[in-house]
Protein backbone atom coordinates (compact mmCIF):
# COMPACT_ATOMS: atom_id res chain seq x y z
CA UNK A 1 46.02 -72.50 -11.33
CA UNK A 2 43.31 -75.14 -12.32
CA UNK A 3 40.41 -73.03 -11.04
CA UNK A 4 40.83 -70.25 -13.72
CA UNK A 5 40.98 -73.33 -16.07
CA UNK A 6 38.16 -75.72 -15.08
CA UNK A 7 36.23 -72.30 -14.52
CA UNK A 8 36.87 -70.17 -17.65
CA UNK A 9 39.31 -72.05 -19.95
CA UNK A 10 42.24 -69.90 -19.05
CA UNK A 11 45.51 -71.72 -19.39
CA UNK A 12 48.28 -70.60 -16.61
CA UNK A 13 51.56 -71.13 -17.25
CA UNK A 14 53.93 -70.42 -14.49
CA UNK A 15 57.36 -68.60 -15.19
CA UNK A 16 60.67 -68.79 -13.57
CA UNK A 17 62.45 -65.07 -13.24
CA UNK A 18 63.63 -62.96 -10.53
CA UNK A 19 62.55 -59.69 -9.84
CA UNK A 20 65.27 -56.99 -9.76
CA UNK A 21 65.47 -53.49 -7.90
CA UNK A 22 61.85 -54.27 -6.06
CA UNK A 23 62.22 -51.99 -2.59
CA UNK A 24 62.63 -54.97 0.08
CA UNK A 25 58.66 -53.11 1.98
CA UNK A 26 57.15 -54.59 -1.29
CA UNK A 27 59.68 -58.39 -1.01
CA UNK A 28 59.05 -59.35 2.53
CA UNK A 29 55.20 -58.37 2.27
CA UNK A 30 54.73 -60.30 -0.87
CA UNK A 31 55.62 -63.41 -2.98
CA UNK A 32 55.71 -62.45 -6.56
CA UNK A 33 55.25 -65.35 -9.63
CA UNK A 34 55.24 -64.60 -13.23
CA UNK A 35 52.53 -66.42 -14.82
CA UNK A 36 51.51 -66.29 -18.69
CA UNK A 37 47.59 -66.38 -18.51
CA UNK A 38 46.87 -67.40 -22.29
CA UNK A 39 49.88 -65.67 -23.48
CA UNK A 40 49.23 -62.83 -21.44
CA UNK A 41 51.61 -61.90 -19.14
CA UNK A 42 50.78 -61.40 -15.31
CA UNK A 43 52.20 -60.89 -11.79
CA UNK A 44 50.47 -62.88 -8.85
CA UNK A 45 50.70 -61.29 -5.99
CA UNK A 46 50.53 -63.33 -2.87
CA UNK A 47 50.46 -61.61 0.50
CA UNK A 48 52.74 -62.70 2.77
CA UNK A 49 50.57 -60.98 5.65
CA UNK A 50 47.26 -59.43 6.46
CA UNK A 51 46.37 -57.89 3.61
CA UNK A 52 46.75 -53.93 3.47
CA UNK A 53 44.50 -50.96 3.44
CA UNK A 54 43.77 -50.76 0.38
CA UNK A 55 45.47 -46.87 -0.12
CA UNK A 56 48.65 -48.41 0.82
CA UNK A 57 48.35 -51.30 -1.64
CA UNK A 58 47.49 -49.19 -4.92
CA UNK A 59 51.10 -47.60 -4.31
CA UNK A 60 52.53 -51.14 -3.62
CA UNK A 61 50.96 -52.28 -6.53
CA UNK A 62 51.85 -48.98 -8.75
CA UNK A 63 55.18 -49.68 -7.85
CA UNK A 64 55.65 -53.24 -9.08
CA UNK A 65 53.76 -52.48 -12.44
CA UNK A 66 56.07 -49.77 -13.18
CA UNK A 67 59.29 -51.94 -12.54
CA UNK A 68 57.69 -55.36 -14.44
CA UNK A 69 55.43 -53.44 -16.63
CA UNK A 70 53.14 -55.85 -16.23
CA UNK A 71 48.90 -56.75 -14.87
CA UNK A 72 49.22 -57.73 -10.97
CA UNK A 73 47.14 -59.81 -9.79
CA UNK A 74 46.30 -60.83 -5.68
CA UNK A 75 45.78 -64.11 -5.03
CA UNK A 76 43.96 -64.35 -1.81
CA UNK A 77 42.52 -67.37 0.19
CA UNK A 78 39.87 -65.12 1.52
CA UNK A 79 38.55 -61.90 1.10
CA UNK A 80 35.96 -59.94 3.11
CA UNK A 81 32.57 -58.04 1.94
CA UNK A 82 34.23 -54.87 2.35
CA UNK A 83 37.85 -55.59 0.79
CA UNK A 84 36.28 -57.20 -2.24
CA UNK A 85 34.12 -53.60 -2.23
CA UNK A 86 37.14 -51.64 -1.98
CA UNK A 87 38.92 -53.65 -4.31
CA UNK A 88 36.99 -53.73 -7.13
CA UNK A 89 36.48 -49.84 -6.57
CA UNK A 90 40.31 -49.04 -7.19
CA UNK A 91 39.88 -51.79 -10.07
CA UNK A 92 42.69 -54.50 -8.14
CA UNK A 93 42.21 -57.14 -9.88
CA UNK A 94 42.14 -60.29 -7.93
CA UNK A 95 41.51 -64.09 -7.71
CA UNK A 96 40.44 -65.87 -4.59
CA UNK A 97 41.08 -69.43 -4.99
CA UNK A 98 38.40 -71.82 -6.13
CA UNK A 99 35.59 -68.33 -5.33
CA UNK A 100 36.32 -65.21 -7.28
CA UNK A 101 38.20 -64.04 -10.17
CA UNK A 102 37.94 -60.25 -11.24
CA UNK A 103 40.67 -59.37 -13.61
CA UNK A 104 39.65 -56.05 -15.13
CA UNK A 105 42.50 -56.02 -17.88
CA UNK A 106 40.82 -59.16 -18.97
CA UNK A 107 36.91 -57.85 -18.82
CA UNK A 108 36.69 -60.39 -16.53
CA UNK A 109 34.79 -60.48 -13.25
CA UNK A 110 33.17 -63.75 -12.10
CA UNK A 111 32.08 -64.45 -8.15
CA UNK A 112 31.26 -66.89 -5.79
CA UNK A 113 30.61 -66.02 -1.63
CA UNK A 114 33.83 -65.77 -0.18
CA UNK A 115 34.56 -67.82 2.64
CA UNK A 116 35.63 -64.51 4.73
CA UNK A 117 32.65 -62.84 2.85
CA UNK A 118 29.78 -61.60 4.95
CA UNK A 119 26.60 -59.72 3.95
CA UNK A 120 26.80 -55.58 5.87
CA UNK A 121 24.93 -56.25 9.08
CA UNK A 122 21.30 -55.44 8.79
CA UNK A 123 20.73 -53.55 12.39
CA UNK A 124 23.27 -51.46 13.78
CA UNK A 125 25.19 -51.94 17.14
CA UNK A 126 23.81 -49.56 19.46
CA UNK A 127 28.00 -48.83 20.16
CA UNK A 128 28.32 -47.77 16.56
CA UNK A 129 25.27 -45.47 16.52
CA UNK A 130 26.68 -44.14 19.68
CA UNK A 131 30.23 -43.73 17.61
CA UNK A 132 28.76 -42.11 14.67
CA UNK A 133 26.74 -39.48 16.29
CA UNK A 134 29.68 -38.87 18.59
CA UNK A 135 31.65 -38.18 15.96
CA UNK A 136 29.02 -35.58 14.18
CA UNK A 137 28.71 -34.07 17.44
CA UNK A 138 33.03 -33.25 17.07
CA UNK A 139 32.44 -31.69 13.94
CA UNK A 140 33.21 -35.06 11.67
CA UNK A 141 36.50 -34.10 12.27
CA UNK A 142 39.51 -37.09 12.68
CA UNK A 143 38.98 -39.13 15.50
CA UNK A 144 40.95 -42.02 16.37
CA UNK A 145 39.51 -44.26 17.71
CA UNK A 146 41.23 -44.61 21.12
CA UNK A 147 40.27 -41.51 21.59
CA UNK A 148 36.36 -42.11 21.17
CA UNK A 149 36.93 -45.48 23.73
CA UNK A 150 37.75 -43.01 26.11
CA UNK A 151 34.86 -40.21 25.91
CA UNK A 152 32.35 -42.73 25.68
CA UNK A 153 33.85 -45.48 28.16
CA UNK A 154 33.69 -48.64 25.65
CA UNK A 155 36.30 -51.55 25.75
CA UNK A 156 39.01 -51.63 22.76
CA UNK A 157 36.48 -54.41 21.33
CA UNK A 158 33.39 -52.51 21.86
CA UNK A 159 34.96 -49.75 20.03
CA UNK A 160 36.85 -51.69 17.37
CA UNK A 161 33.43 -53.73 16.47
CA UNK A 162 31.90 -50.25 16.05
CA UNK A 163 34.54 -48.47 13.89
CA UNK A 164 34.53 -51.87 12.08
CA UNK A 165 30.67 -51.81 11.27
CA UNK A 166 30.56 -47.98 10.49
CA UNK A 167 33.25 -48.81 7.80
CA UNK A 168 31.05 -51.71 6.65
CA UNK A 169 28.04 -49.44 6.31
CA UNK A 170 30.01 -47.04 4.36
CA UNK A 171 29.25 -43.94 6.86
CA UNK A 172 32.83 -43.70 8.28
CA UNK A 173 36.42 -44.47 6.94
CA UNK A 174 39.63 -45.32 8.83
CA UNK A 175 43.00 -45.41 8.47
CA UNK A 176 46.37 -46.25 10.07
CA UNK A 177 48.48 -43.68 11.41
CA UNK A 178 51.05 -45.59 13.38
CA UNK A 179 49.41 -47.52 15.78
CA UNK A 180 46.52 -45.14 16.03
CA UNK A 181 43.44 -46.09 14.13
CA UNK A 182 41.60 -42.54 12.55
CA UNK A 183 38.18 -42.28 11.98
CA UNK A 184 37.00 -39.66 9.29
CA UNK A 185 34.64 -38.84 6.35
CA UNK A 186 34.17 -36.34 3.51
CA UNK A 187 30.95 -35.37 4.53
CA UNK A 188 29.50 -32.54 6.75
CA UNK A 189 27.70 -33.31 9.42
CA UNK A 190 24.34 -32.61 8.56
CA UNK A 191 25.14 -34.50 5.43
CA UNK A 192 26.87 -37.53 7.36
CA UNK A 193 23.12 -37.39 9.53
CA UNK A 194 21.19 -37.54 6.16
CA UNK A 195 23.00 -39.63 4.63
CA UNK A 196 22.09 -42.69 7.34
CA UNK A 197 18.46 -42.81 6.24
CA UNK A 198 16.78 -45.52 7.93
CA UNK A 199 19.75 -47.12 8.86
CA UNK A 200 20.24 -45.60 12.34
CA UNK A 201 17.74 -46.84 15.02
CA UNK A 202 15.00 -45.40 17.63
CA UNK A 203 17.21 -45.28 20.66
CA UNK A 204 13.99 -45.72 23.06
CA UNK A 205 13.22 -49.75 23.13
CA UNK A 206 10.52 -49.40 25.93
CA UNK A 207 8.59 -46.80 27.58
CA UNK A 208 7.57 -47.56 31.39
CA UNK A 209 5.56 -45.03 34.44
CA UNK A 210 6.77 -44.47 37.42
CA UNK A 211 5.91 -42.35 40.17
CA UNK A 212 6.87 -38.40 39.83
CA UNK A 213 8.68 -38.84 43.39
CA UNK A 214 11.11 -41.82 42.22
CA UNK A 215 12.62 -39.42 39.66
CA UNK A 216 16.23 -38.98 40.37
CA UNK A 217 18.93 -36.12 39.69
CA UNK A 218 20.35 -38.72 37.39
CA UNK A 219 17.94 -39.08 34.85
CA UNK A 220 17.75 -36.69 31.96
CA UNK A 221 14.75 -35.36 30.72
CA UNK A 222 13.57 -37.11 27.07
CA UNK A 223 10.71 -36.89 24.80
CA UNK A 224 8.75 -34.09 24.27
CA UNK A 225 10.04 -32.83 27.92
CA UNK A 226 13.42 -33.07 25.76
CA UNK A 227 11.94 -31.10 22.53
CA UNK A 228 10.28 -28.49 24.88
CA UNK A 229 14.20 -27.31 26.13
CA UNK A 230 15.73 -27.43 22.39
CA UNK A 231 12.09 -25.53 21.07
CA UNK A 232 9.08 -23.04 21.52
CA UNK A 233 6.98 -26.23 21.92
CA UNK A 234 5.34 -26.52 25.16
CA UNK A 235 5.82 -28.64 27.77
CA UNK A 236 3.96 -31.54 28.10
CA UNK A 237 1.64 -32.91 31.02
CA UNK A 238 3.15 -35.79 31.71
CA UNK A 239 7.20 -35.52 32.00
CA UNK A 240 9.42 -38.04 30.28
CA UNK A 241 13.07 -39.00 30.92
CA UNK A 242 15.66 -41.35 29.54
CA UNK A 243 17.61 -44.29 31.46
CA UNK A 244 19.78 -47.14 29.95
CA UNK A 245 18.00 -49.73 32.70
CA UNK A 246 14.21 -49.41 34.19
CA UNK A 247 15.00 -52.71 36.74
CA UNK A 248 15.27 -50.46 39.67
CA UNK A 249 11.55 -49.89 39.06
CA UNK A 250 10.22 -52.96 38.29
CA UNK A 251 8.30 -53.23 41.65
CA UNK A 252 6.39 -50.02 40.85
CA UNK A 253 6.25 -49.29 37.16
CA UNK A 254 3.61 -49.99 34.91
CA UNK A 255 3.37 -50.35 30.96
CA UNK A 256 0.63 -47.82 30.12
CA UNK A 257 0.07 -44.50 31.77
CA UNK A 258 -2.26 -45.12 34.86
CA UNK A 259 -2.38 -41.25 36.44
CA UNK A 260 -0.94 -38.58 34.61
CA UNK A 261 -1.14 -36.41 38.33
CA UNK A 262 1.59 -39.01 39.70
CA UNK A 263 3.37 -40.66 37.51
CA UNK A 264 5.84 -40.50 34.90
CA UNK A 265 7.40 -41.87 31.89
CA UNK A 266 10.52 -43.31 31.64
CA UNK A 267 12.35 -44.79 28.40
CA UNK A 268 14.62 -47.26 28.71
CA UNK A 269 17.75 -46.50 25.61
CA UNK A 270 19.99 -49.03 23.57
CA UNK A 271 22.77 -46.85 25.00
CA UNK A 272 23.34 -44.64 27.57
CA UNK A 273 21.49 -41.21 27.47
CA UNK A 274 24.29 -39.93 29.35
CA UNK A 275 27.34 -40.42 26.87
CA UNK A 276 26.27 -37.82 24.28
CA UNK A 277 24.65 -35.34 26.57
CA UNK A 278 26.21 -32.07 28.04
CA UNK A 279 22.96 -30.62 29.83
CA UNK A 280 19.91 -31.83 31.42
CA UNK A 281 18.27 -33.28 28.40
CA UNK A 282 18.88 -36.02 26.14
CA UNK A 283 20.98 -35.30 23.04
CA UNK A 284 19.44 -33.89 19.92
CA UNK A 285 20.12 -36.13 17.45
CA UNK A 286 18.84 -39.16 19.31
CA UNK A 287 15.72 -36.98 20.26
CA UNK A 288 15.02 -36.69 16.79
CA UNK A 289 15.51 -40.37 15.94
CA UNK A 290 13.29 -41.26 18.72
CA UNK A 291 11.03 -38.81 17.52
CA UNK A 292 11.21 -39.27 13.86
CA UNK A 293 7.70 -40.94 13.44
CA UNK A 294 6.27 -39.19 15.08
CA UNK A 295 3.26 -37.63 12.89
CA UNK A 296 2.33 -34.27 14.95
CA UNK A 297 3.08 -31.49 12.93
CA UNK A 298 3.75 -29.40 15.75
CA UNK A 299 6.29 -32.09 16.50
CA UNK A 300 8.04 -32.23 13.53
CA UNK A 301 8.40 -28.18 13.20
CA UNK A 302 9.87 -28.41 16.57
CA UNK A 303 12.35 -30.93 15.79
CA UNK A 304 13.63 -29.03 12.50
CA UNK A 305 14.00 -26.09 14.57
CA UNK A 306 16.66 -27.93 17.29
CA UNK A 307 18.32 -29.59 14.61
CA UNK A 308 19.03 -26.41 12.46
CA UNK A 309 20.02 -24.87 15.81
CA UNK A 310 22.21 -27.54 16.13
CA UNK A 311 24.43 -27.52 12.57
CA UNK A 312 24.72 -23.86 13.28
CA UNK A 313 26.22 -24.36 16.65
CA UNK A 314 28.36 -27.32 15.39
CA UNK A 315 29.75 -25.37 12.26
CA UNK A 316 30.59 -22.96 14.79
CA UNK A 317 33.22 -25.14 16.39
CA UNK A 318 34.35 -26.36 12.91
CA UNK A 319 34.96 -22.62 11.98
């Protein structure tokens, strides 16, 4: 391999041998090459196949070490943000050609961007916030994932691009069980809601006024209307309420309030208020994200109060 030479002056000398009494799950996923890396000796590892969670690769990996006694080594073409995360976690060490070396064993670790490599996307999907707060709202108990698809009505891409970027962010796992792809974390849910910081968004992106008599049975109420059913806080003049489009009103709305006797306000969601809701009101945790700069002290008290409500009444179910 000239790239560990030209790069960091290791000579590779490749090695003719078979390998005995290797179980044939490990043979027909893998090619296997003895290699002398400046008199050391090494296994490269090439994957025959998509590479592996990585779980099921430290015990294909354990396996081969304990038969050759020997440093395995992948050698990938490309390798993705969150492999090479996971990878270097477990300490795998690996070499993608002409990019990235990291061979622990050696104290070595040198990197280039991968071609496969992408940074953790900055904003989330409105889908994944949806996901995530979904699953809180279960308990953060396992969910696979064609199970979430189906409460929440999203396509099998919608819902794999969401499961995918949760991973990426580090809030959720998955894994494989059969065909079924499982959702889970460690953490509680409270935690799993702290732990997101700044990362989850405001689910209102505009706030419109309509007139009080255009209000449908559909829309749910939002806003401090919301916080006033989940609180003591009072309700306010001027209702609000939640809806994933505000097009039906574009004829008669208007972008600041003009009459607080006739009208009012409608926020138009990333999502639909309607997935994660099971009354007349939006849910709580997207209340309190849309409410979470909000500066009124009043506001804030009220909001603590509905979420502690809520962690009692969701370690309830988990009990």
């Amino acid at each position: 391999m000239e790239y560990l030479n030209k790069v960091l002056g290791i000579e590779v000398v490749y090695m003719n041998g078979k390998f005995e009494h290797l179980p044939n799950f490990i043979v027909t996923r893998y090619r296997l090459q003895r290699v002398s890396m400046n008199g050391q000796g090494v296994i490269f590892l090439y994957p025959k196949t998509e590479l592996e969670q990585v779980e099921v690769l430290k015990k294909q990996i354990a396996r081969i070490q304990k038969n050759e006694n020997l440093p395995v080594v992948l050698v990938l073409n490309e390798l993705s943000f969150r492999q090479k995360e996971y990878l270097i976690r477990e300490k795998i060490p690996f070499i993608v050609e002409g990019r990235q070396i990291y061979l622990p064993f050696m104290a070595l670790y040198l990197q280039e961007r991968c071609n496969a490599e992408k940074k953790p996307r900055e904003e989330i999907l409105p889908s994944a916030q949806m996901l995530l707060l979904h699953f809180i709202y279960g308990g953060a108990q396992e969910l696979s994932t064609s199970q979430a698809a189906k409460d929440l009505e999203l396509t099998p891409t919608s819902i794999s691009r969401a499961s995918r970027q949760l991973e990426e962010m580090g809030l959720l796992h998955i894994r494989k069980a059969g065909v079924q792809r499982i959702l889970y974390s460690e953490d509680s849910p409270k935690m799993l809601f702290q732990k997101t910081g700044d990362t989850l968004l405001n689910p209102v992106k505009r706030t419109v006024y309509i007139p009080k008599e255009l209000v449908g049975t559909d829309l749910l109420e939002s806003g401090y209307s919301a916080l006033a059913e989940y609180s003591m806080l009072n309700a306010p003049n001027v209702r609000c309420y939640a809806a994933e489009r505000i097009s039906q009103w574009k004829d008669v709305m208007t972008n600041s309030l003009q009459n607080s006797q006739v009208q009012v306000a409608v926020e138009m969601w990333r999502y639909n208020p309607r997935k994660l809701s099971m009354r007349n009101a939006v849910d709580e945790l997207s209340l309190a994200l849309a409410l979470r700069e909000d500066a009124d002290e009043r506001v804030e008290e009220a909001v603590e109060e509905m979420l502690n409500e809520l962690w009692r009444k969701i370690d309830g179910y988990r009990n």
